[in-house]
N, C-alpha and C. Protein backbone atom coordinates (compact mmCIF):
# COMPACT_ATOMS: atom_id res chain seq x y z
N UNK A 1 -5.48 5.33 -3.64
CA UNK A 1 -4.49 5.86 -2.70
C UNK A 1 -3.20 6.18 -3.45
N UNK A 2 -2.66 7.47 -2.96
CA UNK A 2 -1.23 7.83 -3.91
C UNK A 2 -0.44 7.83 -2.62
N UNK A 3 0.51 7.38 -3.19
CA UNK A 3 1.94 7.43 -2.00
C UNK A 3 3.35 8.05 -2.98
N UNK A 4 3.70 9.19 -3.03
CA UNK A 4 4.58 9.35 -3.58
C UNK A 4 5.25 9.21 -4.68
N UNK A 5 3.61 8.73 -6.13
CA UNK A 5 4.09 7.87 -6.76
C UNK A 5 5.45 7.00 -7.42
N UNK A 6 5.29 5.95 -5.97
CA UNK A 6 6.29 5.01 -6.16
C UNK A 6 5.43 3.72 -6.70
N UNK A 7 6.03 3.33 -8.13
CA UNK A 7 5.57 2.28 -8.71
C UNK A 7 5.14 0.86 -8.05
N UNK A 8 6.29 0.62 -6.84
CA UNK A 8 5.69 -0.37 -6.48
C UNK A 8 4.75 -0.47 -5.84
N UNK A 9 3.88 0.60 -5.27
CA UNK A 9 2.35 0.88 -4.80
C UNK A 9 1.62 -0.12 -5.58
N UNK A 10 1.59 -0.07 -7.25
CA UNK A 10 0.56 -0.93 -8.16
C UNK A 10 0.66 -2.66 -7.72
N UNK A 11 2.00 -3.27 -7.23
CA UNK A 11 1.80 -4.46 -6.71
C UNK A 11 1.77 -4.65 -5.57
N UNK A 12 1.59 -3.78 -4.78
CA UNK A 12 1.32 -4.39 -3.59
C UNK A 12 -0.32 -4.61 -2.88
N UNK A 13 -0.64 -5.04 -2.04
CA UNK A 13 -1.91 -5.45 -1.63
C UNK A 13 -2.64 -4.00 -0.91
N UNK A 14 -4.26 -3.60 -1.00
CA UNK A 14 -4.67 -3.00 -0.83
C UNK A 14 -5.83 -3.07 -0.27
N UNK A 15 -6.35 -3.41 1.07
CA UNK A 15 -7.48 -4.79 1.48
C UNK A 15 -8.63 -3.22 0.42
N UNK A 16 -9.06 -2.68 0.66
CA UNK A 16 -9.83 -1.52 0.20
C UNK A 16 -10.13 -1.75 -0.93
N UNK A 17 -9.14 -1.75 -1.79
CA UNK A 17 -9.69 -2.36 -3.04
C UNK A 17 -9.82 -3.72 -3.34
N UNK A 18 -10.20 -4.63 -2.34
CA UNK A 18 -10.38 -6.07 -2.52
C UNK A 18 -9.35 -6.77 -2.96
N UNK A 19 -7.80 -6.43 -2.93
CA UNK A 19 -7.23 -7.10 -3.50
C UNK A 19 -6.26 -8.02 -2.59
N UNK A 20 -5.27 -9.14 -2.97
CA UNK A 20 -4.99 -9.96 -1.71
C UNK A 20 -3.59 -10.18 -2.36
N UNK A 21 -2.23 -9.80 -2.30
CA UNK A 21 -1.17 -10.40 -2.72
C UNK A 21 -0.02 -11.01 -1.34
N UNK A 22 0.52 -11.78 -1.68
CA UNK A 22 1.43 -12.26 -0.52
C UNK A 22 2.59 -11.01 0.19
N UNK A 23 2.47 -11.12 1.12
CA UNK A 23 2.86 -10.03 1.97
C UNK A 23 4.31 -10.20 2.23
N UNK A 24 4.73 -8.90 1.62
CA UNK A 24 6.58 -8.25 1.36
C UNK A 24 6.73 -7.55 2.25
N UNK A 25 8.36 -7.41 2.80
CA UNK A 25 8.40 -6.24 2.92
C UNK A 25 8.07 -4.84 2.91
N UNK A 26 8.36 -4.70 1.55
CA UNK A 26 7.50 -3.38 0.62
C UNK A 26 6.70 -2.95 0.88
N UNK A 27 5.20 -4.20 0.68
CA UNK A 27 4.19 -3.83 1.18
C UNK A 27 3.82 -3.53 2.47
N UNK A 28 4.40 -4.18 3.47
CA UNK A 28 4.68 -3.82 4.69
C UNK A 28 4.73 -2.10 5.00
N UNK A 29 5.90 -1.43 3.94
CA UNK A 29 6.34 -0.25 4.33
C UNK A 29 5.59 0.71 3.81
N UNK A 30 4.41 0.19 2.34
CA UNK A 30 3.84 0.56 1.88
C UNK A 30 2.46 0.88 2.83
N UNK A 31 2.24 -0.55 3.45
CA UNK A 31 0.76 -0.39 4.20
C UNK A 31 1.31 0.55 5.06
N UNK A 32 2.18 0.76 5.74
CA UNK A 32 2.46 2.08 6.99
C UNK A 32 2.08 3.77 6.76
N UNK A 33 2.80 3.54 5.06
CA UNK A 33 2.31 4.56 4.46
C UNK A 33 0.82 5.17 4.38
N UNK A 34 0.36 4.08 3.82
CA UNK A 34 -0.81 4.41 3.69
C UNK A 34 -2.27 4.61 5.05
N UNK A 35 -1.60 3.47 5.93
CA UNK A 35 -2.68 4.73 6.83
C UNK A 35 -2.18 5.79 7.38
N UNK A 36 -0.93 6.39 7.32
CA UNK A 36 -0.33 8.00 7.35
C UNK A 36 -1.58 8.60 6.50
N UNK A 37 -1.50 8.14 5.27
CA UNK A 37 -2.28 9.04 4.38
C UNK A 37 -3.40 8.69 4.68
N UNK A 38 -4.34 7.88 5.20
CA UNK A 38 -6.13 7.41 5.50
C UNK A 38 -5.80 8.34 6.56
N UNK A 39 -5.07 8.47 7.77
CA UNK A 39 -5.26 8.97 8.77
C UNK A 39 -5.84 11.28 8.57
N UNK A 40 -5.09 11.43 7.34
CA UNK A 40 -5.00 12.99 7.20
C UNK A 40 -6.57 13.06 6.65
């Protein structure tokens, strides 16, 4: 998944790719992002 490449995409959590990190903000604003982009 690309979001604008904004770096902090690489640490944040991505259930899709199996991965599990403690949940930020960021990622928060990040996951919103990203089903914008799953959704197109």
């Amino acid at each position: 998944v690309r979001i604008s490449g904004n770096p902090t995409m690489k640490k944040c959590s991505f259930p899709a790719a199996g991965l599990s990190f403690p949940k930020t903000e960021v990622q928060e604003e990040i996951g919103e992002e990203d089903r914008k982009q799953m959704e197109k």
